[in-house]
Protein backbone atom coordinates (compact mmCIF):
# COMPACT_ATOMS: atom_id res chain seq x y z
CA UNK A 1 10.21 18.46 7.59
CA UNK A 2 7.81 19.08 5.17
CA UNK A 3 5.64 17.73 2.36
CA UNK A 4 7.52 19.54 -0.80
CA UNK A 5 7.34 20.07 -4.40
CA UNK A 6 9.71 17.00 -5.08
CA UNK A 7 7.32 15.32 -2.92
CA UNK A 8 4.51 16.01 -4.86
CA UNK A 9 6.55 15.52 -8.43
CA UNK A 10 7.23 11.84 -7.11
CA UNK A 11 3.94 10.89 -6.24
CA UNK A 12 2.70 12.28 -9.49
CA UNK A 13 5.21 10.41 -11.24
CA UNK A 14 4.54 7.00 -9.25
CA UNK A 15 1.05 7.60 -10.14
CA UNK A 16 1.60 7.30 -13.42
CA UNK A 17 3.74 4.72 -13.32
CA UNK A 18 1.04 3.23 -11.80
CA UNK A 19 -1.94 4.12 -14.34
CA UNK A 20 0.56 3.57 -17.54
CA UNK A 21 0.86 -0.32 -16.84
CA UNK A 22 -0.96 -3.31 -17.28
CA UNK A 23 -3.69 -4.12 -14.93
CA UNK A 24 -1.37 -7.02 -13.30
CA UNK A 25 1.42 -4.35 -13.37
CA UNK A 26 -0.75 -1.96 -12.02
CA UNK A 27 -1.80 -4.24 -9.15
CA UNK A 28 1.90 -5.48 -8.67
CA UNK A 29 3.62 -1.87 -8.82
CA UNK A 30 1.06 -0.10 -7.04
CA UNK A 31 1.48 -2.45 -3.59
CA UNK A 32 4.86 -2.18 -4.11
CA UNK A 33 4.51 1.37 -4.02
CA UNK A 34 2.38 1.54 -0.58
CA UNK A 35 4.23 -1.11 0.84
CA UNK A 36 7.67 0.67 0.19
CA UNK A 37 5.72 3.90 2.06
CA UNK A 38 4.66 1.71 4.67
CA UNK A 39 7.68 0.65 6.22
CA UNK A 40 9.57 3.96 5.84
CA UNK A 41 6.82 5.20 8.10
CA UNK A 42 7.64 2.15 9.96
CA UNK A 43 10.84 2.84 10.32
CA UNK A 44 10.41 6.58 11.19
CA UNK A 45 8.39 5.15 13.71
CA UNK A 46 10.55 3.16 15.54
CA UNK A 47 14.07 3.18 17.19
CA UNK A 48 16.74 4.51 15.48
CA UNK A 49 18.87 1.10 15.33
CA UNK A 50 20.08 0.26 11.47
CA UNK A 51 21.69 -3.21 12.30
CA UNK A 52 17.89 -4.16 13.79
CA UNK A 53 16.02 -2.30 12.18
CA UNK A 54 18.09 -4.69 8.73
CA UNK A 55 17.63 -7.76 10.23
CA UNK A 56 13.96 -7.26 10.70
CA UNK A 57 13.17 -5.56 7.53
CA UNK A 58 15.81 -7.10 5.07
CA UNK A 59 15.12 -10.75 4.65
CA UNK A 60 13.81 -11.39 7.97
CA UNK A 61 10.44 -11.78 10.02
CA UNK A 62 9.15 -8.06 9.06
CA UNK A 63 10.08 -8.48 5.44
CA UNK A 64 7.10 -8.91 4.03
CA UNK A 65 4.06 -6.90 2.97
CA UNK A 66 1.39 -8.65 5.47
CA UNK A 67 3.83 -8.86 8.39
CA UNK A 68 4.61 -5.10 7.45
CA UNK A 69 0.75 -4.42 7.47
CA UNK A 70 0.08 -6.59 10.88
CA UNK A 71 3.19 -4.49 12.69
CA UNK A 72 1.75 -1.27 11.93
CA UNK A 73 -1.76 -2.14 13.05
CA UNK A 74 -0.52 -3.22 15.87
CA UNK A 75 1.85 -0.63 16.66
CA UNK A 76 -1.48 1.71 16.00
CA UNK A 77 -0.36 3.56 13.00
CA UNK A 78 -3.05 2.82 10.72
CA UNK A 79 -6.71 2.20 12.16
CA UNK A 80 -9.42 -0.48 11.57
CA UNK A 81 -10.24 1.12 8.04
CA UNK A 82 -6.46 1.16 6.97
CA UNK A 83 -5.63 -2.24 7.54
CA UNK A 84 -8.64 -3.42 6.02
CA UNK A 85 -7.81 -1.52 2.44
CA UNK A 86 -4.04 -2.39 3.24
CA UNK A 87 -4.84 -6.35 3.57
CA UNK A 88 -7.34 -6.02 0.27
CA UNK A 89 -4.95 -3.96 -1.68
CA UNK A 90 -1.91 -6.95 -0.99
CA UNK A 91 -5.25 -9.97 -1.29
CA UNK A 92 -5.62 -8.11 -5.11
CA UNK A 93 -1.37 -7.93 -5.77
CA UNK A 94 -1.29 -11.65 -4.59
CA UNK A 95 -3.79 -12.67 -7.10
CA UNK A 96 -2.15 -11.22 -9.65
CA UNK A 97 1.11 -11.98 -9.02
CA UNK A 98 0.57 -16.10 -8.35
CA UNK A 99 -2.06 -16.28 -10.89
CA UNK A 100 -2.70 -16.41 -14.81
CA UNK A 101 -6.39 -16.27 -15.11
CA UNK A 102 -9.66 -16.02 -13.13
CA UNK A 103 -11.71 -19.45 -12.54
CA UNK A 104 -12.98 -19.10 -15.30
CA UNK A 105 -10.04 -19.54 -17.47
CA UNK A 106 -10.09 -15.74 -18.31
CA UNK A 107 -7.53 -13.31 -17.78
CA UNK A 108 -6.99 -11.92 -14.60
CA UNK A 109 -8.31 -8.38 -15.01
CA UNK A 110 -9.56 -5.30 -12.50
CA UNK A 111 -12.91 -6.10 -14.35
CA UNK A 112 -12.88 -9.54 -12.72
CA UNK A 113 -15.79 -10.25 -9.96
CA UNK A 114 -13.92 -10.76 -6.87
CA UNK A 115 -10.91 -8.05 -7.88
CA UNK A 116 -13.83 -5.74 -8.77
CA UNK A 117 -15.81 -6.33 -5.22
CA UNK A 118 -12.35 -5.77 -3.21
CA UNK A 119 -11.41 -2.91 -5.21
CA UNK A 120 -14.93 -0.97 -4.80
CA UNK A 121 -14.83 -1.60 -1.31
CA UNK A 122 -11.88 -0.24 -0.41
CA UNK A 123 -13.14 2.10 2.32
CA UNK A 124 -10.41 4.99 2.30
CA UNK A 125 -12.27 6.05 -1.56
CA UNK A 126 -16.23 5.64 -0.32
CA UNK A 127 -16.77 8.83 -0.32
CA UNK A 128 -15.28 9.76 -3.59
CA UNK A 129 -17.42 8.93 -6.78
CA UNK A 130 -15.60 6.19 -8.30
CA UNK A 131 -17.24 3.55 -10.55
CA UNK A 132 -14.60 1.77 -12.23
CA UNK A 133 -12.04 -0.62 -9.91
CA UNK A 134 -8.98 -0.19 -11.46
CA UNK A 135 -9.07 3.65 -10.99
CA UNK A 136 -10.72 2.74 -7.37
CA UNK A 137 -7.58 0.97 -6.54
CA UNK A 138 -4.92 3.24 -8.04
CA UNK A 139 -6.61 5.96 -5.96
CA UNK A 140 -6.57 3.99 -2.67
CA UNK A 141 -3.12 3.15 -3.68
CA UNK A 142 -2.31 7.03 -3.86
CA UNK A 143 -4.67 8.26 -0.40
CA UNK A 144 -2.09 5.11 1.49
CA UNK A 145 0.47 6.41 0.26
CA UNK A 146 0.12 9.63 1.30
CA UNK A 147 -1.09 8.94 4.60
CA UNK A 148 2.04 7.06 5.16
CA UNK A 149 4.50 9.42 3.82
CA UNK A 150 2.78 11.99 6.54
CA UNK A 151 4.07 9.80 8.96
CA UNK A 152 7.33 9.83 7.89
CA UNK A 153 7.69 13.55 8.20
CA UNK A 154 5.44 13.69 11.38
CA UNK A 155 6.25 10.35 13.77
CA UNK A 156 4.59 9.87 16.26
CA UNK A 157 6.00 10.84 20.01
CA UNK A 158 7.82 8.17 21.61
CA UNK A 159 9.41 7.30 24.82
CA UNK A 160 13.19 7.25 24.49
CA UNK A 161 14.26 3.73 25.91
């Protein structure tokens, strides 16, 4: 398996899915997006069992986005770095999925201090020359996603049981 031109026409189009939205849909849709990536490489990581691999994933103790995140640091499929981002990329969806406005009474926006901070130090874009956060965290949402979709085509070696 290989990454194709289908492959690269969905990302595109995720990507502006992504972009086109609100900033609270754009922080929303764009974990969904890596999170969705993450446990497919999950899952093309571990055994080949549907009934467990359903009861973990689907409404059970691995169905969520920081569980997912813990798993796969654990399991050593993303490094130090990775989980960092992956745990400020979910910190930023959280706040703008349980929240309405800032402390300040404003609306919740990329522009806002602490979504701002988290966004620009997302480590997997440092060395790209990004000064606004919402582009900073559509981009780290794209680099995760790709990254995890490599290991989807290309799991790891493991021992059969």
């Amino acid at each position: 398996m290989s990454f194709t031109e289908n492959d690269m026409k969905r990302q595109m189009v995720l990507l502006q899915e992504i972009e086109s939205q609100s900033d609270r849909g754009t922080a929303i849709v764009g974990a969904a997006w890596v999170e969705e990536e993450l446990k497919a490489a999950l899952k093309a990581n571990l055994l080949d069992d549907e009934v467990v691999y359903k009861r973990l994933f689907q409404n059970g103790r691995l169905s969520d986005f920081s569980s997912c995140i813990d798993l796969s640091y654990m399991l050593k499929l993303v490094n130090k770095s990775q989980y960092q981002d992956l745990e400020k990329i979910r910190r930023i969806r959280n706040e703008f999925a349980h929240k309405l406005t800032d402390k300040n009474l404003e609306e919740l926006s990329f522009n806002n201090a602490s979504i701002s901070d988290r966004c620009m130090q997302l480590s997997c874009i440092q060395n790209e020359k990004i000064t606004d956060p919402r582009h900073a965290f559509c981009r780290a949402c794209a680099i995760l996603y790709s990254e995890f979709y490599f290991l989807t085509i290309v799991p790891k070696i493991r021992y059969q049981p």
